[in-house]
C-alpha atoms as a PDB file:
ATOM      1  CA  UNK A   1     -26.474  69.509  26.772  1.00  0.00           C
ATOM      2  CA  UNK A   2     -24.992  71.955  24.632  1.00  0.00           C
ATOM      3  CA  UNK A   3     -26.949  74.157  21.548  1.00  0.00           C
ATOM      4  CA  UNK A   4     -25.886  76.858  19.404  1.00  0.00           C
ATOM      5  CA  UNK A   5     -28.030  79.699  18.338  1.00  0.00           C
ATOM      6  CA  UNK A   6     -26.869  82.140  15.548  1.00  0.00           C
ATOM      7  CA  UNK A   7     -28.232  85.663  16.029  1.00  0.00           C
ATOM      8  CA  UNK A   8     -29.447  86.980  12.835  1.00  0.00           C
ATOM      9  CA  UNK A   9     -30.913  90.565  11.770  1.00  0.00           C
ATOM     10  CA  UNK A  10     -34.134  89.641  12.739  1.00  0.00           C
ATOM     11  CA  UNK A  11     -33.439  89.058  16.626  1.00  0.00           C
ATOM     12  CA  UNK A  12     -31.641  92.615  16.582  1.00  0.00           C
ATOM     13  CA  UNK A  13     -33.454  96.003  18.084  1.00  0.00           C
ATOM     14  CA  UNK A  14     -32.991  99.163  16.822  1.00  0.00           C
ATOM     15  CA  UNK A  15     -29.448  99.473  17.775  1.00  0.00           C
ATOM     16  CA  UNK A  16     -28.428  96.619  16.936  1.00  0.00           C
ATOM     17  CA  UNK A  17     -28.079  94.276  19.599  1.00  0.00           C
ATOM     18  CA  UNK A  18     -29.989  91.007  20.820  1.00  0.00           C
ATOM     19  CA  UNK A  19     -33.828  91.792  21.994  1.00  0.00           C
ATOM     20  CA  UNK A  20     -33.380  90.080  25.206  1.00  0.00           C
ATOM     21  CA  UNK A  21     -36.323  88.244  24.701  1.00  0.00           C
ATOM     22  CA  UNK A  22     -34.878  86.485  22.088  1.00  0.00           C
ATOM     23  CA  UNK A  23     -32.370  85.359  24.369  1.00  0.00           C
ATOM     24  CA  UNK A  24     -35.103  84.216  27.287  1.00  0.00           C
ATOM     25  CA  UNK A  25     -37.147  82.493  24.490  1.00  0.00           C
ATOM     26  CA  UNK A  26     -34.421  80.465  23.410  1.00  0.00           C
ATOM     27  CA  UNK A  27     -33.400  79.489  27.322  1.00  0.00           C
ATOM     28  CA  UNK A  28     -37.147  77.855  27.674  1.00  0.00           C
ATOM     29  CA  UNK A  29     -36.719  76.684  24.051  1.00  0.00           C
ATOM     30  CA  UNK A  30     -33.387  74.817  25.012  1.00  0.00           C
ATOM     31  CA  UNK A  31     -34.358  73.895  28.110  1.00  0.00           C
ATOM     32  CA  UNK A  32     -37.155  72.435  27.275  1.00  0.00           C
ATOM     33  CA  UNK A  33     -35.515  69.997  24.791  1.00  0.00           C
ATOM     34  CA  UNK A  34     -32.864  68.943  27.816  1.00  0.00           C
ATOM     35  CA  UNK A  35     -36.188  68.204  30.214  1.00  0.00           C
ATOM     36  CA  UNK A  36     -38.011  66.698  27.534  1.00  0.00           C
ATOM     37  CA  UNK A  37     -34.773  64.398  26.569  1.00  0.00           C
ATOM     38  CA  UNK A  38     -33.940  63.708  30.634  1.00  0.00           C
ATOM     39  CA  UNK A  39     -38.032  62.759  31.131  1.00  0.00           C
ATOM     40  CA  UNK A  40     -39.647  61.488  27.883  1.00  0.00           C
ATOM     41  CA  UNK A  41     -43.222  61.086  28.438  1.00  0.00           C
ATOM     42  CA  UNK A  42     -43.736  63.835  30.677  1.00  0.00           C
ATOM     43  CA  UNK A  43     -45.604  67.286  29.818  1.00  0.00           C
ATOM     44  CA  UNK A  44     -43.477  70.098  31.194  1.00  0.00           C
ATOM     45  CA  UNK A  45     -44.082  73.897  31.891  1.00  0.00           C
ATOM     46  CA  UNK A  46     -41.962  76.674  32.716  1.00  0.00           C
ATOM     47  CA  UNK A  47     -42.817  78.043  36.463  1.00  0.00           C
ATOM     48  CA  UNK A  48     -40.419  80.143  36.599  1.00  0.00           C
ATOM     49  CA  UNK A  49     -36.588  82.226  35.903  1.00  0.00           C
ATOM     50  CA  UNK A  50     -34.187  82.437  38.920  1.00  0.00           C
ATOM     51  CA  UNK A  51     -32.413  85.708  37.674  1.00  0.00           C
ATOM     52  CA  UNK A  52     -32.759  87.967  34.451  1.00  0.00           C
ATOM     53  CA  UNK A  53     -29.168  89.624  34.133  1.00  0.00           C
ATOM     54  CA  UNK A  54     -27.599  91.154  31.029  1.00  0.00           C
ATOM     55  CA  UNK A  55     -24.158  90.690  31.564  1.00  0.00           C
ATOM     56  CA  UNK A  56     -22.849  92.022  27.927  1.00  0.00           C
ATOM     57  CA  UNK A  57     -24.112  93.397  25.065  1.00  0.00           C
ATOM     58  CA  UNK A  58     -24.977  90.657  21.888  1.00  0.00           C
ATOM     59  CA  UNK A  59     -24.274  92.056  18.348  1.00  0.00           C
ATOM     60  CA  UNK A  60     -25.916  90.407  15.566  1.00  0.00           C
ATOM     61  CA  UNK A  61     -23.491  87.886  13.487  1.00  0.00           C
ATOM     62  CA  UNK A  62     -23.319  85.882  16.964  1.00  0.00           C
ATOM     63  CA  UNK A  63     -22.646  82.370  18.109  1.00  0.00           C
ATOM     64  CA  UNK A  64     -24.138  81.986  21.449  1.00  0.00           C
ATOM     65  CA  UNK A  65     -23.890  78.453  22.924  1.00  0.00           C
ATOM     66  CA  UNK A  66     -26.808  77.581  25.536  1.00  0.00           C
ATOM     67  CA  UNK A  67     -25.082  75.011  28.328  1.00  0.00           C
ATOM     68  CA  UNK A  68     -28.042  72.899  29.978  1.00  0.00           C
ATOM     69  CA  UNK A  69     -27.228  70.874  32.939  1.00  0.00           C
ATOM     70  CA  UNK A  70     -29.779  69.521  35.518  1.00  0.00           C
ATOM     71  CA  UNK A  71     -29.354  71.031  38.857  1.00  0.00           C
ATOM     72  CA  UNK A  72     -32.124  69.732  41.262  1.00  0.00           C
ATOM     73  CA  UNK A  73     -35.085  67.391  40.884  1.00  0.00           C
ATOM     74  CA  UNK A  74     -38.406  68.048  43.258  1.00  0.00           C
ATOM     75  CA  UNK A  75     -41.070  65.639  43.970  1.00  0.00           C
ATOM     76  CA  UNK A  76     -43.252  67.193  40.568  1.00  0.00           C
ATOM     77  CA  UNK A  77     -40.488  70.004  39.112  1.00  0.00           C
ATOM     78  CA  UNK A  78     -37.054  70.220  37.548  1.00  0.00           C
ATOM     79  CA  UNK A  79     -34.704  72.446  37.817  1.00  0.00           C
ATOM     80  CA  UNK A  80     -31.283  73.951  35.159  1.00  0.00           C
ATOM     81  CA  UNK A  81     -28.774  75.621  35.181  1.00  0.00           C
ATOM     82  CA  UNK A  82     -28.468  77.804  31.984  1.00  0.00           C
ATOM     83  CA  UNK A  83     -24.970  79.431  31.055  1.00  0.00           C
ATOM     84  CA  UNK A  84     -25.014  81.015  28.044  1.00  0.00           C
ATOM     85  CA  UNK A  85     -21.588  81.807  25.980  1.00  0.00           C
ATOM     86  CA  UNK A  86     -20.824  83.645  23.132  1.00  0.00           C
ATOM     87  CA  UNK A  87     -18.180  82.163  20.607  1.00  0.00           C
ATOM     88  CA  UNK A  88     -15.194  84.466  19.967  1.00  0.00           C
ATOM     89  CA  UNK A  89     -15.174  82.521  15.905  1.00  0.00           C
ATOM     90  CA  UNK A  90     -11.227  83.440  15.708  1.00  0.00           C
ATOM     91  CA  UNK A  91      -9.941  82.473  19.357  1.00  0.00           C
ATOM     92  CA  UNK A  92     -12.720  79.934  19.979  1.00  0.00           C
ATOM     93  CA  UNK A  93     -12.552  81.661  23.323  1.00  0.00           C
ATOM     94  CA  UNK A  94     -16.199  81.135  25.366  1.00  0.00           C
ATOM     95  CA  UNK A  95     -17.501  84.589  27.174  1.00  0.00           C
ATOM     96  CA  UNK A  96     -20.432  84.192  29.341  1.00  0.00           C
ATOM     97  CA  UNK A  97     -22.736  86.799  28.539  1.00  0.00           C
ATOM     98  CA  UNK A  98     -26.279  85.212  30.880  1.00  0.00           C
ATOM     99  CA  UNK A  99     -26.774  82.456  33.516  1.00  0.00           C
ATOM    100  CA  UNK A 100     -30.209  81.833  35.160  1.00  0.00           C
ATOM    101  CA  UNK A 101     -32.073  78.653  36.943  1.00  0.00           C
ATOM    102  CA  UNK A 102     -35.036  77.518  35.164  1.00  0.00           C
ATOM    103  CA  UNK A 103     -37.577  75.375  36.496  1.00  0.00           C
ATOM    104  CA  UNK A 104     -40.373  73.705  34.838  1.00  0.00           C
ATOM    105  CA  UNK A 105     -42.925  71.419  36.744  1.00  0.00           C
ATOM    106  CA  UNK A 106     -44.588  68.000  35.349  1.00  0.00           C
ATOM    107  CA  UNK A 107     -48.030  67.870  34.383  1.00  0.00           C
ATOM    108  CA  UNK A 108     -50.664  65.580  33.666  1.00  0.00           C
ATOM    109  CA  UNK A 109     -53.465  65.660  30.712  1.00  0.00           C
ATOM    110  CA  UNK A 110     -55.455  67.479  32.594  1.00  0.00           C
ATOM    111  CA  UNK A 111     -52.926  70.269  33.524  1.00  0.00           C
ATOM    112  CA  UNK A 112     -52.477  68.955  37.665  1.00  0.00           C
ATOM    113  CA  UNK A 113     -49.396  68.624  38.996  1.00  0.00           C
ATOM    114  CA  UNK A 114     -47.299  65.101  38.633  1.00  0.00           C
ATOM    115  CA  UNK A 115     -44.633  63.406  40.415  1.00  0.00           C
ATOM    116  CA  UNK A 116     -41.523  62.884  38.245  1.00  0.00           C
ATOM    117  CA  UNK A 117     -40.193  59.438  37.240  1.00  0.00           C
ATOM    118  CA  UNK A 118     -36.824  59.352  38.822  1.00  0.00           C
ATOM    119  CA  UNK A 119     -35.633  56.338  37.214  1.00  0.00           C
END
């Protein structure tokens, strides 16, 4: 699943570039719409980031596109892959600028763990 994200002033620190929590809020925010798309019915929650890596600086004006793929299923959690690429608007060259693993685990009402439908 792909999702584009345009980084405005607001997501910008003092210097100008990305808060990197922006950037890890909209990885749970993305994947979160590919688990809830793959498993509708389920409640999911994030357990858990594989690797937190800045690979390049994000300026404000950017495209970033958020590439969601499913990379292994458990018994009760999920896991994706997460590249993240900004747009270069004139070349429509992609640069990957983050990749992590997140996992999130199924729950029921009453917040214990449940197994996944794997149909």
């Amino acid at each position: 699943m792909e999702n584009y994200k345009l980084v405005l002033p607001e997501h910008l620190n003092h210097f100008g570039f990305l808060f990197g929590g922006n950037l890890l809020k909209w990885i749970d925010e993305v994947s979160y719409i590919a688990v809830t798309l793959d498993y509708p019915g389920c409640n999911f929650v994030t357990i858990g980031l594989d690797k937190v890596e800045f690979k390049q600086s994000i300026r404000g004006g950017t495209i970033l596109c958020f590439v969601t793929e499913k990379s292994k299923i458990g018994n009760t959690s999920i896991e994706y892959t997460v590249n993240v690429h900004k747009d270069r608007i004139e070349t429509r060259e992609k640069v990957i600028v983050f990749s992590t693993k997140i996992t999130f685990v199924c729950l029921d009402k009453n917040g214990v763990k449940k197994p996944l439908d794997k149909s």
